[in-house]
Protein backbone atom coordinates (compact mmCIF):
# COMPACT_ATOMS: atom_id res chain seq x y z
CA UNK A 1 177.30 145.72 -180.96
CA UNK A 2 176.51 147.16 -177.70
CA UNK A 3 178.93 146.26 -174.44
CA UNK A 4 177.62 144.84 -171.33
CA UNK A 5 180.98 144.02 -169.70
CA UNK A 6 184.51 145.86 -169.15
CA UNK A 7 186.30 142.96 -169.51
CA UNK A 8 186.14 139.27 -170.34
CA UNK A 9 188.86 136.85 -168.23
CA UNK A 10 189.80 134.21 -170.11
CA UNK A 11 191.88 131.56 -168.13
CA UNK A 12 192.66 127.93 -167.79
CA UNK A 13 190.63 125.79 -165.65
CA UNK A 14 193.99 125.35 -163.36
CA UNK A 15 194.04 129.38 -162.78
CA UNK A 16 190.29 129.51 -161.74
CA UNK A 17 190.90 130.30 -157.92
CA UNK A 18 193.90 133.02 -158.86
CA UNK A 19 191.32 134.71 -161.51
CA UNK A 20 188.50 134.79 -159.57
CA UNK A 21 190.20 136.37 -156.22
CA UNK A 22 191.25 139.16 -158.93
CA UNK A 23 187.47 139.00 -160.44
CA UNK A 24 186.31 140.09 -157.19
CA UNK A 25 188.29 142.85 -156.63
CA UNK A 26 187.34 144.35 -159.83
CA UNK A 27 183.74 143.69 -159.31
CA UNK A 28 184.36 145.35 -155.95
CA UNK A 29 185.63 148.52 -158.15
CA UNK A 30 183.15 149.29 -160.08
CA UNK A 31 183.69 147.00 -163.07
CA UNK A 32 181.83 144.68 -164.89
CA UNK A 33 183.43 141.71 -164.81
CA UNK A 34 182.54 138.33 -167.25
CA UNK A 35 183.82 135.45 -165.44
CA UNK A 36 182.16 132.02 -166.54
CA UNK A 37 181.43 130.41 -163.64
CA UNK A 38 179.56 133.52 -162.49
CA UNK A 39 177.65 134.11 -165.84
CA UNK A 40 177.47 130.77 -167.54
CA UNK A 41 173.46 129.38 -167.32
CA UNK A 42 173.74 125.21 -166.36
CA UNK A 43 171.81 123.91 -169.39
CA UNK A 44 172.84 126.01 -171.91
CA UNK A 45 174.99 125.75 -174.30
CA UNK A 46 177.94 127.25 -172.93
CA UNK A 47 180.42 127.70 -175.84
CA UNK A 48 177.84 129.73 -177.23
CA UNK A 49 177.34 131.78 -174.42
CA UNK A 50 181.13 132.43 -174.07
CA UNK A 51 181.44 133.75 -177.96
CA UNK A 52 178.40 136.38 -177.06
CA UNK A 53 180.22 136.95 -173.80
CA UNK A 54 183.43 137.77 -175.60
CA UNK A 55 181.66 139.83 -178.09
CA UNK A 56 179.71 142.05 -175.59
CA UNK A 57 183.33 142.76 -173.43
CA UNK A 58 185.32 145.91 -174.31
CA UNK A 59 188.81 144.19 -173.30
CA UNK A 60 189.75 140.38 -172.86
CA UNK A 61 192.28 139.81 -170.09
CA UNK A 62 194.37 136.94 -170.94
CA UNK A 63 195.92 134.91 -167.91
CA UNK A 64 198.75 133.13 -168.08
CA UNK A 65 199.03 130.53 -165.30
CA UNK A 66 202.44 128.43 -164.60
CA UNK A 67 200.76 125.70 -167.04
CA UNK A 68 200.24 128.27 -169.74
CA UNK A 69 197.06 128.18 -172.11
CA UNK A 70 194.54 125.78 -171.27
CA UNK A 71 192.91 124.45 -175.07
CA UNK A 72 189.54 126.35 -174.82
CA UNK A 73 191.16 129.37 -173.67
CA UNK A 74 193.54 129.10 -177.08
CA UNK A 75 190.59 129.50 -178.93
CA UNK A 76 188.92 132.54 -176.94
CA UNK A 77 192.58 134.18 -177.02
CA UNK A 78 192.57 133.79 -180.84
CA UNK A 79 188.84 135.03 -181.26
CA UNK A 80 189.94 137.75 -179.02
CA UNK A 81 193.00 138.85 -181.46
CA UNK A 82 190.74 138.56 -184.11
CA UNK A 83 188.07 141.12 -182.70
CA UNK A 84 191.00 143.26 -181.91
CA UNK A 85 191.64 143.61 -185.64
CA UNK A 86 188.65 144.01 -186.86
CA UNK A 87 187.60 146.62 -184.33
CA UNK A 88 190.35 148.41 -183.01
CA UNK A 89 189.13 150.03 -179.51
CA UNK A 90 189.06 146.81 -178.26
CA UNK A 91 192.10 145.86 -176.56
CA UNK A 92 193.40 142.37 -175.63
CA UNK A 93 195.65 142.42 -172.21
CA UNK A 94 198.02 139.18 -171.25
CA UNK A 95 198.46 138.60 -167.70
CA UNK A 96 201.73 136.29 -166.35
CA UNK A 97 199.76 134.98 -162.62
CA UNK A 98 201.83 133.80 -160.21
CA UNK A 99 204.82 131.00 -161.13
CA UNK A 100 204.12 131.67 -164.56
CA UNK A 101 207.07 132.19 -167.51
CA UNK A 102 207.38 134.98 -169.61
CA UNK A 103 208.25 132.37 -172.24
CA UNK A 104 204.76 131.03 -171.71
CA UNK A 105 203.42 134.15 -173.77
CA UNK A 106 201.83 132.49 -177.07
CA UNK A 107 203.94 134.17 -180.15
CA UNK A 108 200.57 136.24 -180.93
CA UNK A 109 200.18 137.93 -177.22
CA UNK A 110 204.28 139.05 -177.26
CA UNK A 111 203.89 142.71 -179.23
CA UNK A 112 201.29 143.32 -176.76
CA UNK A 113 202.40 144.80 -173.09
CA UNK A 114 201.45 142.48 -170.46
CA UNK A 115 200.36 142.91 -166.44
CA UNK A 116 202.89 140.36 -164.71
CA UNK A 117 201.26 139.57 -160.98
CA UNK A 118 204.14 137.07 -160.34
CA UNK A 119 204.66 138.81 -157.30
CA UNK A 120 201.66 137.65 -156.43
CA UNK A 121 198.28 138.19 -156.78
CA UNK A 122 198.35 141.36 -153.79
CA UNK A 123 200.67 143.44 -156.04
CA UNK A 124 199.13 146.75 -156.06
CA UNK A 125 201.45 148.08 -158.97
CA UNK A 126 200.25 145.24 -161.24
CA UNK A 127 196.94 145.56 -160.40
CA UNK A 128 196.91 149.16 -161.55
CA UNK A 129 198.22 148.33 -164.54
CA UNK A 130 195.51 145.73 -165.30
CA UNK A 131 192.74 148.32 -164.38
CA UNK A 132 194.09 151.05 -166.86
CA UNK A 133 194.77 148.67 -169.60
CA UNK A 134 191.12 147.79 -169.03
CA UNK A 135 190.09 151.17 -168.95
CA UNK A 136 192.51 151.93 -172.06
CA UNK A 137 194.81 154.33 -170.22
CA UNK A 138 198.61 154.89 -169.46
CA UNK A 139 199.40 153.65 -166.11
CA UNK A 140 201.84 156.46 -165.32
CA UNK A 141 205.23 156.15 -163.19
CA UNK A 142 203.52 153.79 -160.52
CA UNK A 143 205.43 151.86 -157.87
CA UNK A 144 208.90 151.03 -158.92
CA UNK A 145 208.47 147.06 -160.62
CA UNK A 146 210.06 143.97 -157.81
CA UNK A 147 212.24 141.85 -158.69
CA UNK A 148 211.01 138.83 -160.99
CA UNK A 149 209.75 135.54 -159.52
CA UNK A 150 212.62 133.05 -158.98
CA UNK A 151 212.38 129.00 -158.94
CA UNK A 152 214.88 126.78 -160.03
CA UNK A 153 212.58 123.56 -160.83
CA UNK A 154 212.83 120.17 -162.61
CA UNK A 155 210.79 120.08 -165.91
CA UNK A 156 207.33 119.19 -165.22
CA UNK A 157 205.81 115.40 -166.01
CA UNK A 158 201.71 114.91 -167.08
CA UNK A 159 199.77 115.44 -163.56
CA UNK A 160 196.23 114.34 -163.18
CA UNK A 161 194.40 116.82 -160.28
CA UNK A 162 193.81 115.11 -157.40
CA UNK A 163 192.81 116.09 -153.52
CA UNK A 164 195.56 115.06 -152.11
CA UNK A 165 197.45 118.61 -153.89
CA UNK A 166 194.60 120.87 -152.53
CA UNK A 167 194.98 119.39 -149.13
CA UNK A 168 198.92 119.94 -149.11
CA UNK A 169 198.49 123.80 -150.81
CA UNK A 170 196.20 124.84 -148.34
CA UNK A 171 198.68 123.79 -145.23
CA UNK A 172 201.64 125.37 -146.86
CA UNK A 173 200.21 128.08 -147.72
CA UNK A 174 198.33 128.84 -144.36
CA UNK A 175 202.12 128.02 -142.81
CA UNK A 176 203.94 130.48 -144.76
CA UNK A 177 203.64 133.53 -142.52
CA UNK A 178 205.52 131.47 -139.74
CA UNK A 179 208.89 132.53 -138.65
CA UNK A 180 210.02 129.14 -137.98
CA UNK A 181 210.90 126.32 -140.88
CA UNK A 182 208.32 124.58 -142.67
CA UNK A 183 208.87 121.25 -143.76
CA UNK A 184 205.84 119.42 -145.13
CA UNK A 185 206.37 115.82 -145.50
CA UNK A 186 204.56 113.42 -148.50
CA UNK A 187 204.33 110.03 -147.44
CA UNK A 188 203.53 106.81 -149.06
CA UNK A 189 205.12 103.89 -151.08
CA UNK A 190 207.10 104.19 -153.81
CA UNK A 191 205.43 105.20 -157.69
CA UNK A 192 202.69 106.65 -155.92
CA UNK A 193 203.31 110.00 -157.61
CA UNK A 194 204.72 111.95 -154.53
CA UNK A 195 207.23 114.03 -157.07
CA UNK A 196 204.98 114.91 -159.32
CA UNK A 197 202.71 116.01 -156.66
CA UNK A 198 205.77 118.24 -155.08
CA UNK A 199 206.22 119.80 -158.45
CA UNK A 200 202.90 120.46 -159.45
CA UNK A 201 202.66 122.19 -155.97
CA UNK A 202 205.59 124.39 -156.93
CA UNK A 203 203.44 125.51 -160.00
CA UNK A 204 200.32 126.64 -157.98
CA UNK A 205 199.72 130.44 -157.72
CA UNK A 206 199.06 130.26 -153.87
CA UNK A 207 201.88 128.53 -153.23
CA UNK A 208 204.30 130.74 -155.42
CA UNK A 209 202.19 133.91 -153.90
CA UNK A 210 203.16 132.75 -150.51
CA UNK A 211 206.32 131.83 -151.01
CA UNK A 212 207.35 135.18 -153.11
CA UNK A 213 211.23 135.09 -152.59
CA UNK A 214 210.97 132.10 -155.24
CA UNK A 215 211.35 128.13 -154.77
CA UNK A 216 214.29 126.18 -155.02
CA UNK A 217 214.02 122.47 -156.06
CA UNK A 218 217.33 119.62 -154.83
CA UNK A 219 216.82 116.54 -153.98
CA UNK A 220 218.84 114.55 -150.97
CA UNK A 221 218.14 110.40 -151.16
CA UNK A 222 219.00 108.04 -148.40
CA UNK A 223 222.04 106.86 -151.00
CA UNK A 224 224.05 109.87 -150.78
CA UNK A 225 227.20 110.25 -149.12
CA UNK A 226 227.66 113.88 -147.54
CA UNK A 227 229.82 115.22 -149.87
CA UNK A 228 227.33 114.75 -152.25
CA UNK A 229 224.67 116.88 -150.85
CA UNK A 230 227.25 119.63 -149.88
CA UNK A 231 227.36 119.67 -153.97
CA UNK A 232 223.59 120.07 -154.35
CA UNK A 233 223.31 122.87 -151.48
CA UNK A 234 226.64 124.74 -153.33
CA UNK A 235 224.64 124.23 -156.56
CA UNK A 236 221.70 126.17 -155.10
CA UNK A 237 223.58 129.05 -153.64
CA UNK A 238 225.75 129.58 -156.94
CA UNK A 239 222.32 129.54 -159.03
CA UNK A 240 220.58 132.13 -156.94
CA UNK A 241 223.33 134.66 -156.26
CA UNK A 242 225.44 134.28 -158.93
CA UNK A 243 228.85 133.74 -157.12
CA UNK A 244 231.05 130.98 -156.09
CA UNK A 245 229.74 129.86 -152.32
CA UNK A 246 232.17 129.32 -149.32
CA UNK A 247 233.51 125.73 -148.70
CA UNK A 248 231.44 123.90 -146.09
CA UNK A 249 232.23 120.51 -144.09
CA UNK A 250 229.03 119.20 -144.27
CA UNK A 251 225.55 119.49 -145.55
CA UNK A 252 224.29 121.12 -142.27
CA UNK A 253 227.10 123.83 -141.97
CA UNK A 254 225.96 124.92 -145.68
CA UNK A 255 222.03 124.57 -145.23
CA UNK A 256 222.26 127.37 -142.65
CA UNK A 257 224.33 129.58 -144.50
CA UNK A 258 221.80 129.00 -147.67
CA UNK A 259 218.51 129.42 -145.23
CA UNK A 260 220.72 132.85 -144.12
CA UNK A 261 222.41 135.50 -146.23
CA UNK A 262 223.45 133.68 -148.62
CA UNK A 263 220.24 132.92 -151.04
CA UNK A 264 219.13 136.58 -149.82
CA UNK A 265 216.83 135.39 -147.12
CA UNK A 266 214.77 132.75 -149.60
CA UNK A 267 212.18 131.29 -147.79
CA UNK A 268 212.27 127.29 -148.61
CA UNK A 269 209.59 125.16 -149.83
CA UNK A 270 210.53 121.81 -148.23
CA UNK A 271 209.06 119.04 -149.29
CA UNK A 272 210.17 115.99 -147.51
CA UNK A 273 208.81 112.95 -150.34
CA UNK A 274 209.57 110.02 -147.81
């Protein structure tokens, strides 16, 4: 079957805006890009018109977002494999986005070498391994590989999309190239869903892409005597360097030290859920 596209970008619904920022920029190279909300007709059947899609693309890029595989995207990942098989030029690529987890890789993707942008989506050494494994070539020594993305986070609860998250990612993420602190505060009465707001914000590749040092998750209630949230900051220091902290006398002494050398110059993602 003839090709019409270099490469088909399969992705959850929740990694549209990451996908498409990288769609562009290969469009802007020179390739030809399937991306279904550029391509897909309204009125047509679109499932359809994603198997012919799929079909016509010499390469599927696979990305992995911090919610892993969206359900439709299972399927095209699968179909994908199975092309691969039965025609072996075509190659199938997995992509880690942003705040995603290398344990996120479906079993079937693993013997495959993956592009890992969780550095963020800017990353010029991951983006030139995406455009030779589209192109079917050996990237060569590149740029020596960054450290991995860091967050120490609270396992993740069922979160229904609302505005309220796009409102709150776009202010942290336009604040990020501040010098100063940034403390964004969630308001409202109790079991209105701030957490899982605060942690689904944690997940969203803008917000890990601006905040690349990694996030750190603690939380400091109104019941807590001072000694208690020294513990929590000494918790955070020992998980991100690895060694046993200095003492501190109070929870102020040892948030400066952690905001300093200490956590390596993190920058903190401070969400204040009063």
């Amino acid at each position: 079957m003839m090709t019409d596209y270099d490469v088909f970008l399969s992705h959850a619904s929740a990694d549209k805006p990451a996908v498409e920022t990288l769609a562009r920029r290969l469009r802007d190279d020179g390739f030809e890009v399937f991306l279904d909300k550029w391509h897909l007709v309204p009125g047509n059947p679109w499932q359809e018109e994603l198997e012919q899609a799929l079909e016509a693309s010499r390469t599927c890029a696979v990305f992995i977002g911090p919610r892993g595989l969206g359900p439709w995207q299972n399927e095209e990942t699968r179909a994908a494999i199975d092309q691969r098989v039965r025609e072996h030029p075509r190659r199938v690529i997995p992509v880690l986005l942003p705040g995603a987890r290398e344990s996120s890789i479906p079993t079937f993707l693993r013997r495959l070498t993956w592009v890992d942008f969780r550095q963020g989506l800017d990353d010029p050494d991951a983006y030139d391994r995406l455009v030779c494994g589209i192109r079917g070539e050996a990237p060569g020594p590149g740029t020596p590989s960054p450290a991995l993305y860091r967050a120490k986070l609270p396992s993740r609860d069922l979160f229904v999309h609302r505005r309220e998250l796009d409102e709150v990612r776009r202010l942290l993420v336009d604040a990020a190239g501040e010098t100063v602190g940034i403390t964004t505060a969630l308001r409202g009465a109790g079991g209105f869903g701030k957490t899982a707001l605060a942690r689904a914000l944690c997940d969203e590749p803008d917000v890990c892409a601006a905040f690349p040092d990694g996030i750190l998750w603690t939380t400091m209630g109104d019941g807590l005597r001072d000694a208690d949230r020294v513990d929590r900051v000494l918790d955070l220091v020992r998980w991100w360097t690895d060694e046993e902290p200095p003492g501190f006398k109070s929870a102020r002494d040892a948030g400066t030290v952690v905001a300093g050398d200490a956590a390596g110059g993190v920058h903190f993602l401070d969400l204040d859920l009063s």
